[in-house]
C-alpha atoms as a PDB file:
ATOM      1  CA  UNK A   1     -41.019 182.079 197.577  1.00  0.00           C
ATOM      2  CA  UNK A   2     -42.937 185.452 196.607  1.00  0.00           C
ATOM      3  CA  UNK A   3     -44.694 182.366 193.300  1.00  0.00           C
ATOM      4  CA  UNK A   4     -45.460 180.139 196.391  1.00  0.00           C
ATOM      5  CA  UNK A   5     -46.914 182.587 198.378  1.00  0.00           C
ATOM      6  CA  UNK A   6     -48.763 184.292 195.172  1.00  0.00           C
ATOM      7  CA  UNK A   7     -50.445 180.502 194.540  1.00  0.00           C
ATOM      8  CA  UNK A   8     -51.257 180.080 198.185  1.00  0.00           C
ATOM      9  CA  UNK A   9     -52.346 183.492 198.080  1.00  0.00           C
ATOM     10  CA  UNK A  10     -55.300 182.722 195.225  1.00  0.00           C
ATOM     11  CA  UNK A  11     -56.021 179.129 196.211  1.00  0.00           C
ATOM     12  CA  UNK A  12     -54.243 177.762 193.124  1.00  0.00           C
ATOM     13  CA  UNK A  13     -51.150 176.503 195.061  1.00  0.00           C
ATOM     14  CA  UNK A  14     -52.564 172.740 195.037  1.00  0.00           C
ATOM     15  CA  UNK A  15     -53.832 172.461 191.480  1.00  0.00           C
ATOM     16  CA  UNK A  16     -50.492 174.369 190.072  1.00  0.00           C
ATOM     17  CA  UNK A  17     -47.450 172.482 188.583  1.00  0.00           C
ATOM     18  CA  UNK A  18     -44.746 174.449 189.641  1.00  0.00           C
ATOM     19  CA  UNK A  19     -41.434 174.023 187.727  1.00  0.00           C
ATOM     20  CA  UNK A  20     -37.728 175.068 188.790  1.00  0.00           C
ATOM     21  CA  UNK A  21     -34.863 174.604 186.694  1.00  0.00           C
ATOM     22  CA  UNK A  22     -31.926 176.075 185.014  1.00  0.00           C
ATOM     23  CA  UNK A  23     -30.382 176.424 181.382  1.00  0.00           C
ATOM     24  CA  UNK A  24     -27.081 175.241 182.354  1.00  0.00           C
ATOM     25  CA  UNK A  25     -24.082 174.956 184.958  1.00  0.00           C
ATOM     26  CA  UNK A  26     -22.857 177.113 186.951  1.00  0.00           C
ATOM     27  CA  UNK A  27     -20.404 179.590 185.953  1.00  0.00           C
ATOM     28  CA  UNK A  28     -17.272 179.653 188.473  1.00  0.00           C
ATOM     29  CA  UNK A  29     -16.737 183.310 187.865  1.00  0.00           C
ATOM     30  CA  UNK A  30     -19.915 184.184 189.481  1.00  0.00           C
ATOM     31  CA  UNK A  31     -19.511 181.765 192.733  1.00  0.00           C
ATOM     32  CA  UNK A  32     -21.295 178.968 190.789  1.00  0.00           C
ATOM     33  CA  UNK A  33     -19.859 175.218 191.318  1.00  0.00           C
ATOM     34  CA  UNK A  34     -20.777 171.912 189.567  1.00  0.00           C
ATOM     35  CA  UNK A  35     -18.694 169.549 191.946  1.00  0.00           C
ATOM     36  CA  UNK A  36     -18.512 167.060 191.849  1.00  0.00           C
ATOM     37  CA  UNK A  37     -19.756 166.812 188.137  1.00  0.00           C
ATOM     38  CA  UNK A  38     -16.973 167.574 185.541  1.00  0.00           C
ATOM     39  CA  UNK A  39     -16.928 170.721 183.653  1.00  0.00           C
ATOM     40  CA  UNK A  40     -18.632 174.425 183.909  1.00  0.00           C
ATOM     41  CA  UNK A  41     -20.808 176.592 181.918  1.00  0.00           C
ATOM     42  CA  UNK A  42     -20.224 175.783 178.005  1.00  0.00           C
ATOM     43  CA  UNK A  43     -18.723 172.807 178.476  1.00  0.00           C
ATOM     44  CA  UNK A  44     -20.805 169.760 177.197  1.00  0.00           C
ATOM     45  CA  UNK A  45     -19.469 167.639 180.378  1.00  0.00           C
ATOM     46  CA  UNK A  46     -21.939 166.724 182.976  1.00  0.00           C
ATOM     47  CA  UNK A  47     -21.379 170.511 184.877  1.00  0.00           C
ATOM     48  CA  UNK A  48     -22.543 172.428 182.074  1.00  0.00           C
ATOM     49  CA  UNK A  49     -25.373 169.762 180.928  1.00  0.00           C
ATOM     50  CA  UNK A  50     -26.942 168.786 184.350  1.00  0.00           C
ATOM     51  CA  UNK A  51     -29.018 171.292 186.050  1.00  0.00           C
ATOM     52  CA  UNK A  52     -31.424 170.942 188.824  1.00  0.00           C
ATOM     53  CA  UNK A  53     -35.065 170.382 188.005  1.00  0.00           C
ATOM     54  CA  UNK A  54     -37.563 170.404 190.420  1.00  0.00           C
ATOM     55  CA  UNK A  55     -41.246 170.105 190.188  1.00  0.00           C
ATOM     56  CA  UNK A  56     -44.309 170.329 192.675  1.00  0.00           C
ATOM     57  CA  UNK A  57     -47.523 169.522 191.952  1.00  0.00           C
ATOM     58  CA  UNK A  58     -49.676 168.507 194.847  1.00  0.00           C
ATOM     59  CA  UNK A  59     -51.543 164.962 194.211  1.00  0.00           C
ATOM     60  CA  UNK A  60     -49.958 164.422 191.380  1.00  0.00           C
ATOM     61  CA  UNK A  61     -46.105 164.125 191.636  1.00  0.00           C
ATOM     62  CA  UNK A  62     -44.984 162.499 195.159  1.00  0.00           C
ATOM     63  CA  UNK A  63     -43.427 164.906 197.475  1.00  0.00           C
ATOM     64  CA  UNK A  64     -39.784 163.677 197.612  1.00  0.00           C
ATOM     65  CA  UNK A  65     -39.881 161.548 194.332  1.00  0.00           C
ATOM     66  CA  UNK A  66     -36.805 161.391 192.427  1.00  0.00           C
ATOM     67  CA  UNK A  67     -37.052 160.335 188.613  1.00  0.00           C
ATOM     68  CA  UNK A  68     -33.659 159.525 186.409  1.00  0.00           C
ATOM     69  CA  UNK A  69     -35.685 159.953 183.138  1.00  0.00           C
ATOM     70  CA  UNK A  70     -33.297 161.658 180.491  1.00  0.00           C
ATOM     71  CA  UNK A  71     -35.126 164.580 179.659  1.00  0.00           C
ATOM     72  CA  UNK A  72     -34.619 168.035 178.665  1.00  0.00           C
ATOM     73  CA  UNK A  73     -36.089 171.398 178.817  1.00  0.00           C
ATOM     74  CA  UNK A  74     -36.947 170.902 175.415  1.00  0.00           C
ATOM     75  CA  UNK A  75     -39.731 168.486 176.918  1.00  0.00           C
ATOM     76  CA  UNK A  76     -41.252 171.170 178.736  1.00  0.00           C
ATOM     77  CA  UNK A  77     -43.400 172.745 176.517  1.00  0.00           C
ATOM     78  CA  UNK A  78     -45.031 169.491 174.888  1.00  0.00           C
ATOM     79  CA  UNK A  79     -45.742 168.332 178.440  1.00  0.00           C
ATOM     80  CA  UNK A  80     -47.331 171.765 179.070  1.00  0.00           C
ATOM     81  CA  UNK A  81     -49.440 171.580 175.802  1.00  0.00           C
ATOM     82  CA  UNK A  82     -50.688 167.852 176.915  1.00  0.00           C
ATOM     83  CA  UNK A  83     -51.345 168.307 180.386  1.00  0.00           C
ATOM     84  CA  UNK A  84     -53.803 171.284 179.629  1.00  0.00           C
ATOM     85  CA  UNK A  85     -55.247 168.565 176.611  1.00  0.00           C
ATOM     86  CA  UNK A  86     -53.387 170.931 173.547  1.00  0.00           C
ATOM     87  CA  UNK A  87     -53.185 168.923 170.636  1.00  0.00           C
ATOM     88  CA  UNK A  88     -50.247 169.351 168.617  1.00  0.00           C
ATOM     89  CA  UNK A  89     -50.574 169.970 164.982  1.00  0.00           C
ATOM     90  CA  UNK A  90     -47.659 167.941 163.875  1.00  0.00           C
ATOM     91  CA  UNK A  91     -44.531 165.591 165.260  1.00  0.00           C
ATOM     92  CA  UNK A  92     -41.365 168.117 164.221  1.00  0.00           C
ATOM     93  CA  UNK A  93     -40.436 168.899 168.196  1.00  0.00           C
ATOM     94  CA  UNK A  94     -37.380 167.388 169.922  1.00  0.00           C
ATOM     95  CA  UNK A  95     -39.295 167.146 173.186  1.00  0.00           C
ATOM     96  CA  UNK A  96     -41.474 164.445 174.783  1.00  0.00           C
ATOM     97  CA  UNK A  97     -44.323 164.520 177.104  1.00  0.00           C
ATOM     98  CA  UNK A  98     -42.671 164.067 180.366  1.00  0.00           C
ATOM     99  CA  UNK A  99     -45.829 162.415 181.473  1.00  0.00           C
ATOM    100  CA  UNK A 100     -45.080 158.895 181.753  1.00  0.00           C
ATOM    101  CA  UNK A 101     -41.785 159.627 183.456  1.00  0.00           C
ATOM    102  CA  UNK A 102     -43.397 161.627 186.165  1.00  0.00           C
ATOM    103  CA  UNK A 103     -46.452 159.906 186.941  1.00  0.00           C
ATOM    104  CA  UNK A 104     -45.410 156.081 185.783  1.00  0.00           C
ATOM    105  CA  UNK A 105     -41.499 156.684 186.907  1.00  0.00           C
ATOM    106  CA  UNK A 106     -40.933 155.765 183.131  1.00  0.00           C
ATOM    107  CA  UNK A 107     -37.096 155.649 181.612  1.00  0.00           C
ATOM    108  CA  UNK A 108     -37.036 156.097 177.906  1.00  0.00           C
ATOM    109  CA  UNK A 109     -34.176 153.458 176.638  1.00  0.00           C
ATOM    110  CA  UNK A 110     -34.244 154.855 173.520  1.00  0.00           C
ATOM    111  CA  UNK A 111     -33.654 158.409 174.252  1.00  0.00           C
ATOM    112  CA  UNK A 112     -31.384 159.962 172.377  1.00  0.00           C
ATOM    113  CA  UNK A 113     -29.771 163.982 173.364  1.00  0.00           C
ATOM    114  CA  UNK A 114     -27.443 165.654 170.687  1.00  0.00           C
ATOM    115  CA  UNK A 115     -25.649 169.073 171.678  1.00  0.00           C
ATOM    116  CA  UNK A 116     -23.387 171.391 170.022  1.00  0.00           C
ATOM    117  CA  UNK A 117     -21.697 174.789 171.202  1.00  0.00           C
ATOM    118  CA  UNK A 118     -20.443 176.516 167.951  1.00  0.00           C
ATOM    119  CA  UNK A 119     -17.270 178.456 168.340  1.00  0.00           C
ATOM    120  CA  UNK A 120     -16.899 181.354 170.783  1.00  0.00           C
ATOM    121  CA  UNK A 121     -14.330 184.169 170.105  1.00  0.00           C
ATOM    122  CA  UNK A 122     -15.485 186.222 173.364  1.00  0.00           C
ATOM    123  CA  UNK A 123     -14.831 183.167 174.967  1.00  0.00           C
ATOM    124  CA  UNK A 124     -11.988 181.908 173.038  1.00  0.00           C
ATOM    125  CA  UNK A 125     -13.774 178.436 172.463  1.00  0.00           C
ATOM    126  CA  UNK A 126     -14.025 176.179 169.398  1.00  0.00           C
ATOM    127  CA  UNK A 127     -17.275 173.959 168.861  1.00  0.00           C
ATOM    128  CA  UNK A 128     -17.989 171.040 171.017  1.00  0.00           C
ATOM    129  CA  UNK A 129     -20.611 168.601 170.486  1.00  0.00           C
ATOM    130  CA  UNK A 130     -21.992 165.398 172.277  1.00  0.00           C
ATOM    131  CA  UNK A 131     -24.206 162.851 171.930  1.00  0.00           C
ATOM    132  CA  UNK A 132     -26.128 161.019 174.742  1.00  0.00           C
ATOM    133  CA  UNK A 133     -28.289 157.536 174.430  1.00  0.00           C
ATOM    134  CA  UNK A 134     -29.457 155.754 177.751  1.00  0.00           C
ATOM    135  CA  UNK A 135     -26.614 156.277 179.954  1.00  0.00           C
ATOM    136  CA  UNK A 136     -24.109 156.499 177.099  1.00  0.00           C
ATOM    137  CA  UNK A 137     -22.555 159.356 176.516  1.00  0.00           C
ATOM    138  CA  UNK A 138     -20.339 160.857 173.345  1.00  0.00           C
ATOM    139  CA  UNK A 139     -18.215 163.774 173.877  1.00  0.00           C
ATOM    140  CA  UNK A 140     -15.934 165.815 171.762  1.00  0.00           C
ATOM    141  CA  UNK A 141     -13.939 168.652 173.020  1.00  0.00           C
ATOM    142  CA  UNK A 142     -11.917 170.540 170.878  1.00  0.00           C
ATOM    143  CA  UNK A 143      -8.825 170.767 173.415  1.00  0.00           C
ATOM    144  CA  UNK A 144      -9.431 167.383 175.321  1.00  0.00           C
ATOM    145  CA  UNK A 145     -10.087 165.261 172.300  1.00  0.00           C
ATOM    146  CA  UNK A 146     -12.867 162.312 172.477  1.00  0.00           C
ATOM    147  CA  UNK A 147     -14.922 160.559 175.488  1.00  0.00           C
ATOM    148  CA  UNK A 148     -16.769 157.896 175.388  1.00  0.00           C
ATOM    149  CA  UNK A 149     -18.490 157.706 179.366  1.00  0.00           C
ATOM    150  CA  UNK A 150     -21.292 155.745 180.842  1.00  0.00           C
ATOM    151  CA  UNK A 151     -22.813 158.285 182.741  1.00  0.00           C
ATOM    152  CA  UNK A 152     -24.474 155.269 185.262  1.00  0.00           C
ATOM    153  CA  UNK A 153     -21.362 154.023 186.449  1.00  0.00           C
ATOM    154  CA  UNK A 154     -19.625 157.345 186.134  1.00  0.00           C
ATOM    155  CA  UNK A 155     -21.561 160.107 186.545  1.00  0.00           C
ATOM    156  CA  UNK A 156     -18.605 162.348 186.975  1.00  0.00           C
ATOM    157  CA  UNK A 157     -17.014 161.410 183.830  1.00  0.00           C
ATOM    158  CA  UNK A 158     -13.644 160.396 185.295  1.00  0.00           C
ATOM    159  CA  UNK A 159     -13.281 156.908 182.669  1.00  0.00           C
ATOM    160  CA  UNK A 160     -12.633 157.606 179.227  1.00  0.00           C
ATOM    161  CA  UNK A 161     -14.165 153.826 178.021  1.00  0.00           C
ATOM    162  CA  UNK A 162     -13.273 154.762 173.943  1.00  0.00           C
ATOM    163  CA  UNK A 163     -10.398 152.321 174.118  1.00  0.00           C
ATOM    164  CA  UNK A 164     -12.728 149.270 175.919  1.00  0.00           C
ATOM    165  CA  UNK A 165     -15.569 150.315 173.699  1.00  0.00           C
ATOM    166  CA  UNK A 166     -14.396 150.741 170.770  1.00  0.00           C
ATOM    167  CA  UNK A 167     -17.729 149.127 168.834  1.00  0.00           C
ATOM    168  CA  UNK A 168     -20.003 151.212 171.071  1.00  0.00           C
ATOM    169  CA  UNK A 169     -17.896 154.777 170.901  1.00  0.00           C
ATOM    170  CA  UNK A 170     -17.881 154.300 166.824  1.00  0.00           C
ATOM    171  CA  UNK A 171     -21.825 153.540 166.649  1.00  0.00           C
ATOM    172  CA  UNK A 172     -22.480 156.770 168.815  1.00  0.00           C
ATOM    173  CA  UNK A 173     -20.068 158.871 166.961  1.00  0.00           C
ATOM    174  CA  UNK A 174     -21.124 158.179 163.419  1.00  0.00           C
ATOM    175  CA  UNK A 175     -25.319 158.623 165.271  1.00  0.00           C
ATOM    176  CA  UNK A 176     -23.724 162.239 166.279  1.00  0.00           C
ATOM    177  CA  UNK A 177     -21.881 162.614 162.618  1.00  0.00           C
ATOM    178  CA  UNK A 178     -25.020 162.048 161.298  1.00  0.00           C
ATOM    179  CA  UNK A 179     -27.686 163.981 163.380  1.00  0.00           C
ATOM    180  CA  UNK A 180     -24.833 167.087 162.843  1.00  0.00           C
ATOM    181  CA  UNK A 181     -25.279 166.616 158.728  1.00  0.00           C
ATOM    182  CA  UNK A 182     -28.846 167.275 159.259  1.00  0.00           C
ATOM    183  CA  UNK A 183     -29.086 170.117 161.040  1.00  0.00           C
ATOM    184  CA  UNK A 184     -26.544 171.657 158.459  1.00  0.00           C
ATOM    185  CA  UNK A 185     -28.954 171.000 155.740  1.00  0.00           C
END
C-alpha cells in the first residue's frame, strides 16, 4: 500500500508497472499454506513452484486479466530491459520478454522450465529436480520416486501418468538428463 500511495503520491501511479510476486511456496512452519496445490517450500511440486504474480499497469494490462503463460521470474528482468527499449548484448538468459503474453495473451508451446534443489543437510533433504514443457510436467523426488503429471488436467498433481505415458515420461526425462549434464559442465 505505502508503493501505491508513494506512485499516486508523485503522479507516476498510471504510467508505473507495478509487479507482486514471490520466490516460492509457502512454508507451513510460518502459517504459510499451498492448498490445494501439492507440496511446500523446497519441494519442486506445484506448492513450492507456483507463486502468485500480480501485475498493474494502467492502460496497458486489463484490470482483472488472467494470463496462463508459463513464465518465470527469470523473465522479469528481460521484460524490464525491453519495455524501457534496453537492448541486450547477447542471447545467454533463461528468461523471455513477457511481452507478448501480457499484452497479446500469448502461450509459449514450446516453453520449457528445468529446476533442481541440491541436497540440504539443515533440512535433511537430498536433490530434487523437475522438468516442465507446456503443461507437462517431470518430477523426481528423492523419497517419492518419479511423476510424470499434466499440470492442465491436474493441477494438483494427484495422477502419476508415468505408467500411461510411458513414451512421453522417457522423452522429458532424458530432456531433464540432459539440460542437468550441462549445467555440470
Amino acid at each position: 500500500g505505502r508503493v501505491m500511495d508513494a506512485l499516486e503520491a508523485n503522479g507516476l501511479a498510471e504510467d508505473t508497472l507495478v509487479v507482486f510476486l514471490t520466490d516460492h511456496g509457502g512454508d507451513p512452519v510460518y502459517g504459510g499454506n499451498n492448498e490445494p496445490y501439492r507440496g511446500d517450500k523446497a519441494t519442486l511440486f506445484e506448492g513450492g513452484l507456483r507463486v502468485p504474480c500480480i501485475m498493474r499497469w494502467p492502460g496497458k494490462i486489463e484490470a482483472g486479466s488472467r494470463n496462463k503463460a508459463l513464465c518465470s521470474s527469470l523473465d522479469l528482468f528481460p521484460t524490464f530491459c525491453d519495455l524501457a527499449g534496453i537492448e541486450l548484448e547477447d542471447n545467454r538468459l533463461d528468461g523471455r520478454v513477457l511481452g507478448p503474453a501480457l499484452f497479446e495473451g500469448s502461450r509459449w508451446e514450446d516453453r520449457s522450465l528445468f529446476w533442481e534443489l541440491g541436497a540440504h543437510q539443515e533440512l535433511e533433504r537430498k536433490p530434487w529436480s523437475a522438468m516442465r514443457t507446456g503443461d507437462w510436467k517431470y518430477l523426481e523426488t528423492p523419497t517419492e520416486g518419479e511423476f510424470l503429471f499434466n499440470l492442465g488436467d491436474d493441477p494438483y498433481e494427484q495422477r502419476n501418468l508415468i505408467d500411461s505415458e510411458p513414451e512421453r515420461y522417457m522423452a522429458m526425462k532424458a530432456k531433464r538428463d540432459e539440460i542437468s549434464l550441462k549445467m555440470r559442465k
